[in-house]
PDB file of N, CA and C in Angstrom:
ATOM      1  N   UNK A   1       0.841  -1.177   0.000  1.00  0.00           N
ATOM      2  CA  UNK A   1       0.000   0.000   0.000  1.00  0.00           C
ATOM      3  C   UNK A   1       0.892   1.248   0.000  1.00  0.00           C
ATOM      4  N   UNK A   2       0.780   2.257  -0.681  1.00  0.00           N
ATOM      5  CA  UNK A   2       0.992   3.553  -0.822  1.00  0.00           C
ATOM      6  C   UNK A   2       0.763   4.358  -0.101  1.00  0.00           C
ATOM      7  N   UNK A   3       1.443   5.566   0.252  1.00  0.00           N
ATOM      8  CA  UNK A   3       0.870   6.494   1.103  1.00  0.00           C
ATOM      9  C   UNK A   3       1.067   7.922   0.261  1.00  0.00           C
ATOM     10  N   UNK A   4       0.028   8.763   0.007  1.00  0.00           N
ATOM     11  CA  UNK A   4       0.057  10.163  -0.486  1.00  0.00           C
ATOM     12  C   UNK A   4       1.436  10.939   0.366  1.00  0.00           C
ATOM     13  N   UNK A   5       2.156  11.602  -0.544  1.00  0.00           N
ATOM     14  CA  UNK A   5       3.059  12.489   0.088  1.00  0.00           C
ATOM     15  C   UNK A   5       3.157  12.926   0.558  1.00  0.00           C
ATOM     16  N   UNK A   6       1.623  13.853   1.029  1.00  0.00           N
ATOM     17  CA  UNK A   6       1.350  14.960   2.397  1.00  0.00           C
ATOM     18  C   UNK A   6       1.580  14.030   3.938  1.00  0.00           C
ATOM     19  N   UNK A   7       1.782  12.990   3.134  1.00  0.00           N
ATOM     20  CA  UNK A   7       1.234  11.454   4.902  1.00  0.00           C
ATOM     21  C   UNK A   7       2.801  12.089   4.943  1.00  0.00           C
ATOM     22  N   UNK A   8       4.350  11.900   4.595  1.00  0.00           N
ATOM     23  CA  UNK A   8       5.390  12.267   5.057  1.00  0.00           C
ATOM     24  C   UNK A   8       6.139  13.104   5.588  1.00  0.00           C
ATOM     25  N   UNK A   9       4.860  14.096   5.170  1.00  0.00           N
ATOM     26  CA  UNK A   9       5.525  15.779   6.195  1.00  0.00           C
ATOM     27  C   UNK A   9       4.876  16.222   6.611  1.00  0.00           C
ATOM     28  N   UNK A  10       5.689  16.392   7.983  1.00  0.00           N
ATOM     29  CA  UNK A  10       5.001  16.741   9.015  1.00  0.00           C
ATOM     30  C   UNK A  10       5.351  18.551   9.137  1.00  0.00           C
ATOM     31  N   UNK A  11       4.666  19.043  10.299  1.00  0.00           N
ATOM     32  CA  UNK A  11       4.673  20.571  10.205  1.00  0.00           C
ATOM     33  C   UNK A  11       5.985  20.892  10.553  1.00  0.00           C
ATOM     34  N   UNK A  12       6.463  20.018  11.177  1.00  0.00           N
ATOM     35  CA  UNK A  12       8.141  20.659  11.239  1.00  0.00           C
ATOM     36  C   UNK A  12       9.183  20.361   9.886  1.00  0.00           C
ATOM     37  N   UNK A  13       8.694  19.870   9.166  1.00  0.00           N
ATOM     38  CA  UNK A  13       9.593  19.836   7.771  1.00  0.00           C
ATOM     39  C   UNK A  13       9.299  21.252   7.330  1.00  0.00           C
ATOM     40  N   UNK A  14       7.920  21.150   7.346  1.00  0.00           N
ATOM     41  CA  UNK A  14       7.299  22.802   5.987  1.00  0.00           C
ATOM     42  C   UNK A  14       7.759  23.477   7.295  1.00  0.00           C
ATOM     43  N   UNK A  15       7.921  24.081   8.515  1.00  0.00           N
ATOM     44  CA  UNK A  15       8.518  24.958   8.800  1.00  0.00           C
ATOM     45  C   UNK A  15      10.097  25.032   8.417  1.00  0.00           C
ATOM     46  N   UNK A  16      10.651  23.897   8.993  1.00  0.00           N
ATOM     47  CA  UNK A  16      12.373  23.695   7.832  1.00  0.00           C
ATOM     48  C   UNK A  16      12.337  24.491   6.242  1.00  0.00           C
ATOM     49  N   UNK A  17      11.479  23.732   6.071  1.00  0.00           N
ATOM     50  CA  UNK A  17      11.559  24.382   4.265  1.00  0.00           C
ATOM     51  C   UNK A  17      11.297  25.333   4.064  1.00  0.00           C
ATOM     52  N   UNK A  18      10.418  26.096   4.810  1.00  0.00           N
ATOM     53  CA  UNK A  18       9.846  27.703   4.604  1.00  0.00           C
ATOM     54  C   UNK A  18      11.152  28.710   4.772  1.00  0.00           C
ATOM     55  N   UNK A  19      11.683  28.765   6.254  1.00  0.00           N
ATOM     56  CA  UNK A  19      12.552  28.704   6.803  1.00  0.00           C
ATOM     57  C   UNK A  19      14.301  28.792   6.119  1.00  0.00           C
ATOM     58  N   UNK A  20      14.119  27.658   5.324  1.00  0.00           N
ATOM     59  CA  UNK A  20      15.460  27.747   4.113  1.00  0.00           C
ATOM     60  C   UNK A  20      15.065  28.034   3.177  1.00  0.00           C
ATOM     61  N   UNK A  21      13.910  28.164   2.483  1.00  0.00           N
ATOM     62  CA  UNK A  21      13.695  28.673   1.424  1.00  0.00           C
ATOM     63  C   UNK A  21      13.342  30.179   1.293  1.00  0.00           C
ATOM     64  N   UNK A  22      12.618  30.911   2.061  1.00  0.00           N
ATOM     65  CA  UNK A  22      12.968  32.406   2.453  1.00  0.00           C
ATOM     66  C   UNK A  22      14.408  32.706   2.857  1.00  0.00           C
ATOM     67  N   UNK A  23      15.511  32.406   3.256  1.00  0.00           N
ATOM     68  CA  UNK A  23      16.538  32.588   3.641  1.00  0.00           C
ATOM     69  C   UNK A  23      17.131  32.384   2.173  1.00  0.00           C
ATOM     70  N   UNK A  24      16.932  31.415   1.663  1.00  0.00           N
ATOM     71  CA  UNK A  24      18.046  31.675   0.335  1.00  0.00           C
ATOM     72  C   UNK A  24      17.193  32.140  -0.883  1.00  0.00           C
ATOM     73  N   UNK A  25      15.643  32.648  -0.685  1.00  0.00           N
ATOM     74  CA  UNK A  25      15.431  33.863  -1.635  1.00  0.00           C
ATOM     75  C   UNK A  25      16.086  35.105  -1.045  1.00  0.00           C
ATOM     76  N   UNK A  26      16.748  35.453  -0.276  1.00  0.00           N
ATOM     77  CA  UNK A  26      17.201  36.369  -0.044  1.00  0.00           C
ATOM     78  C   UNK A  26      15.997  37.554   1.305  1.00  0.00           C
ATOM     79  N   UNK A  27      15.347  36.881   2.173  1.00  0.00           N
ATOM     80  CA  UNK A  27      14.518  37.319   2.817  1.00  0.00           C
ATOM     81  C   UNK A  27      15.535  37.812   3.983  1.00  0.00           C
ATOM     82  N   UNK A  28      15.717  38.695   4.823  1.00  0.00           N
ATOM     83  CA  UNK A  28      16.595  38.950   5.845  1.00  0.00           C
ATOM     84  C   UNK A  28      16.262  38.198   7.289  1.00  0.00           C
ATOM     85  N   UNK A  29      16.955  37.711   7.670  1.00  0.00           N
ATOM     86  CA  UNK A  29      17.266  36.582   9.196  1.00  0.00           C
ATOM     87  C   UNK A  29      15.987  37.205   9.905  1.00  0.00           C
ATOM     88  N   UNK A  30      16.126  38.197  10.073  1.00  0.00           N
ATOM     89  CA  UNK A  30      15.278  38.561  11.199  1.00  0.00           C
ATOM     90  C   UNK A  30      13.626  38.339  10.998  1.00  0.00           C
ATOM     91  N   UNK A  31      13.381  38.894   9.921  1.00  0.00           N
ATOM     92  CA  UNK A  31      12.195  38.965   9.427  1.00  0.00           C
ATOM     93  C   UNK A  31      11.481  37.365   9.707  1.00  0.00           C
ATOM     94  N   UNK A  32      12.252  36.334   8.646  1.00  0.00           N
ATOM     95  CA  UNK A  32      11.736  34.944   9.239  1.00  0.00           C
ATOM     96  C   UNK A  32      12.307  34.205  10.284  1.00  0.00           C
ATOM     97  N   UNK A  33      12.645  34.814  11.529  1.00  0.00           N
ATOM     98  CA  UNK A  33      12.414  34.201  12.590  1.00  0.00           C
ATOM     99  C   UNK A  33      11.668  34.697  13.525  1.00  0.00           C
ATOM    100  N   UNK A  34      11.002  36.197  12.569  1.00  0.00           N
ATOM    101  CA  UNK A  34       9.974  36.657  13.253  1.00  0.00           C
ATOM    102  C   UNK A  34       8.541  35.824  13.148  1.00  0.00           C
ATOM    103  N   UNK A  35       8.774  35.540  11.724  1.00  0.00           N
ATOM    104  CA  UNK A  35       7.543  34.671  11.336  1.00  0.00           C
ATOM    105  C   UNK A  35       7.836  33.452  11.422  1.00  0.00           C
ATOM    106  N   UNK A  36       8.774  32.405  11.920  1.00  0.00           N
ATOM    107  CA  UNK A  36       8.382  30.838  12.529  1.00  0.00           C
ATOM    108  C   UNK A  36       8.670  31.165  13.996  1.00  0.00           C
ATOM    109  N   UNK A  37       9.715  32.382  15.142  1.00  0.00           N
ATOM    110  CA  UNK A  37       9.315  32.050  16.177  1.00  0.00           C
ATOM    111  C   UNK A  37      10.866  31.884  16.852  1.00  0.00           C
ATOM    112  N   UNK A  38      11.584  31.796  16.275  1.00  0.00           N
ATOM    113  CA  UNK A  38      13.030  31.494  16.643  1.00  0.00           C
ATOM    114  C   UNK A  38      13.369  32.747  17.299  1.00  0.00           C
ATOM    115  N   UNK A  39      13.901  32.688  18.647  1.00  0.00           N
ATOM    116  CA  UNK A  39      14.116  33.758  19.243  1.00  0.00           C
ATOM    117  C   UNK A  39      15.974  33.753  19.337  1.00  0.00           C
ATOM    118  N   UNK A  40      16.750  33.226  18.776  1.00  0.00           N
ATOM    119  CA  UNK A  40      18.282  33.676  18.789  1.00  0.00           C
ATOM    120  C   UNK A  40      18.433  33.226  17.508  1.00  0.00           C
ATOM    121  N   UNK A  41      19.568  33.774  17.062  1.00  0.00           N
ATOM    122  CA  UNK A  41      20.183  33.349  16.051  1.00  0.00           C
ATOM    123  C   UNK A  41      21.109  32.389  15.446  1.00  0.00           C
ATOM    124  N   UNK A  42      21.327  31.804  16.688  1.00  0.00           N
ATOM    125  CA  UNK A  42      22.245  30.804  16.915  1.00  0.00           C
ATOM    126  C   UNK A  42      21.446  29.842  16.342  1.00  0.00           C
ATOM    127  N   UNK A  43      20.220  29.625  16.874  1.00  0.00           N
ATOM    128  CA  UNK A  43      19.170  28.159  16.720  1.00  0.00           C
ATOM    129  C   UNK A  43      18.713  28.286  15.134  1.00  0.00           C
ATOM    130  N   UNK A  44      18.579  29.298  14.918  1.00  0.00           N
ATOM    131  CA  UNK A  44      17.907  29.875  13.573  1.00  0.00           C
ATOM    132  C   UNK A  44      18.975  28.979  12.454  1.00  0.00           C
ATOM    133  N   UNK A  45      20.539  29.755  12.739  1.00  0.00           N
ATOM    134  CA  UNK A  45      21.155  29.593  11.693  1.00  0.00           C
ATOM    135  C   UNK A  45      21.432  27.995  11.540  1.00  0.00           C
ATOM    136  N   UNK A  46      21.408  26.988  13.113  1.00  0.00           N
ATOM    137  CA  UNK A  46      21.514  25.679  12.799  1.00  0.00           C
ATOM    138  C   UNK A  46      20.662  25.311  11.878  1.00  0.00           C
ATOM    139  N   UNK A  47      19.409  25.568  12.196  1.00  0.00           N
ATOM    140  CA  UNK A  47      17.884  25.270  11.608  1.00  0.00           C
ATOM    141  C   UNK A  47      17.833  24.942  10.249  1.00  0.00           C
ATOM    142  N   UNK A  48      18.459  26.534   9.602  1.00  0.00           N
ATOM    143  CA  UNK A  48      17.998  26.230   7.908  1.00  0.00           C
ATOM    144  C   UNK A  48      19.391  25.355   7.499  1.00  0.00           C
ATOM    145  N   UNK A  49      18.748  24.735   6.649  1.00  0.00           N
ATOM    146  CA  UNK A  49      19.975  24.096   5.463  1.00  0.00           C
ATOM    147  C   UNK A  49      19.814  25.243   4.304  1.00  0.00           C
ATOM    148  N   UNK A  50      21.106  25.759   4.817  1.00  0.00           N
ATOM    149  CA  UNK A  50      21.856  26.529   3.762  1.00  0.00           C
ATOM    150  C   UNK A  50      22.930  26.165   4.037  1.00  0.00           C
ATOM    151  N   UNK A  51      23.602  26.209   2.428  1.00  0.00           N
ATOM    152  CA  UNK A  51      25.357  25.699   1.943  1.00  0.00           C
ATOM    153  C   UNK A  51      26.257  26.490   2.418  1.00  0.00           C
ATOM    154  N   UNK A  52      27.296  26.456   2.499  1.00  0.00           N
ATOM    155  CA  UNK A  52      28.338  27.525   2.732  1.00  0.00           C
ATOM    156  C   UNK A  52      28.654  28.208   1.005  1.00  0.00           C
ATOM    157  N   UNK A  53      28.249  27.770   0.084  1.00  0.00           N
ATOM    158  CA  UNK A  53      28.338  28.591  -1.230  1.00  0.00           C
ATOM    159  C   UNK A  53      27.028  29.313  -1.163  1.00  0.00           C
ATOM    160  N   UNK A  54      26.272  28.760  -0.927  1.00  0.00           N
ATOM    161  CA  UNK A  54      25.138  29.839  -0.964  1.00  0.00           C
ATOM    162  C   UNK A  54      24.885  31.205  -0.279  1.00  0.00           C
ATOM    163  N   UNK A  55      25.342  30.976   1.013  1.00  0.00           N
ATOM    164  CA  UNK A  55      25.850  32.025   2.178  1.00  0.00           C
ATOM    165  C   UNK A  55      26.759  33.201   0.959  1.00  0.00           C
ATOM    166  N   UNK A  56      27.827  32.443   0.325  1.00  0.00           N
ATOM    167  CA  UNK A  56      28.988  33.516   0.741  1.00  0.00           C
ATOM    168  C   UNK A  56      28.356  33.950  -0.720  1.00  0.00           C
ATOM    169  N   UNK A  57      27.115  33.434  -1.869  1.00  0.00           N
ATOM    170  CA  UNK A  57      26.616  34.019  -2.971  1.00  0.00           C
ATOM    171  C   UNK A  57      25.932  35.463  -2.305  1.00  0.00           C
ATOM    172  N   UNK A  58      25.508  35.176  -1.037  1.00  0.00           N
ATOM    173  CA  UNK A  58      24.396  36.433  -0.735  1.00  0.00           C
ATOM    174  C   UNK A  58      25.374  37.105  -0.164  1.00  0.00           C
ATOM    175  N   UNK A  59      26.457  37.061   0.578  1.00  0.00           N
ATOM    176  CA  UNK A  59      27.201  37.868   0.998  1.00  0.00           C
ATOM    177  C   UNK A  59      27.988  38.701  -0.035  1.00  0.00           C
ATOM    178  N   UNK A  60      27.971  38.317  -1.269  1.00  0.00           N
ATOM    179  CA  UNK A  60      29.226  38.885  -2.316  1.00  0.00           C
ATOM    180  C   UNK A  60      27.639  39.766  -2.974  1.00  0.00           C
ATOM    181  N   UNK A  61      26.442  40.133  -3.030  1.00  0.00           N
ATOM    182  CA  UNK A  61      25.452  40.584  -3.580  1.00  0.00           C
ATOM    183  C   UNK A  61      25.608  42.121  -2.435  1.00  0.00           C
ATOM    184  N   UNK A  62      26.507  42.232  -1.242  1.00  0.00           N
ATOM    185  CA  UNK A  62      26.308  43.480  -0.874  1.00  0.00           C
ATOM    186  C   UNK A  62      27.255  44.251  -1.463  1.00  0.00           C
ATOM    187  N   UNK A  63      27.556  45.682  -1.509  1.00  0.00           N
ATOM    188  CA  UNK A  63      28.419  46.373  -2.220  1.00  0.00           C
ATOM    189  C   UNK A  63      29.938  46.198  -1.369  1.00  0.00           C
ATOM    190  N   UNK A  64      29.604  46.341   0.172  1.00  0.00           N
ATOM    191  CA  UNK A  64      30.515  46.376   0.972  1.00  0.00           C
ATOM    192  C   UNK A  64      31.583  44.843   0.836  1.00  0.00           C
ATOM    193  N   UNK A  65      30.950  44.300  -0.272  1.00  0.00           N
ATOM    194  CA  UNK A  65      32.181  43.114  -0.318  1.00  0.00           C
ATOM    195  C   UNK A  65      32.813  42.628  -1.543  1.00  0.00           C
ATOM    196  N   UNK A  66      31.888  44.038  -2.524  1.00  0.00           N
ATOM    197  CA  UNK A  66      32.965  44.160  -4.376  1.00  0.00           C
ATOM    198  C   UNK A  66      33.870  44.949  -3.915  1.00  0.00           C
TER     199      UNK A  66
END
């Protein structure tokens, strides 16, 4: 027997995914841990899966680092 895909995720994945996926559209830290709830930044930054290339793509997009 089969199970529909929604049966495998649970609300803490789609918060994971929301979570890394606003973070590497380029949404600012603060903003979505205003909206899932994360009160340090420490926990936040474990949280999302983001790459270390992806990081240093958004970091080279400020002027202060051409």
């Amino acid at each position: 027997m089969t199970k529909p895909k929604y049966k495998f995720v649970s609300s803490h994945t789609a918060r994971r995914s929301f979570c890394t996926n606003a973070y590497n559209a380029g949404v600012p830290p603060h903003l979505i841990m205003a909206i899932s709830g994360h009160k340090s930044e420490k926990v936040f930054y474990n949280y999302i899966k983001a790459d270390s290339l992806r990081k240093a793509m958004q970091a080279a997009d400020y002027s202060y680092f051409q």
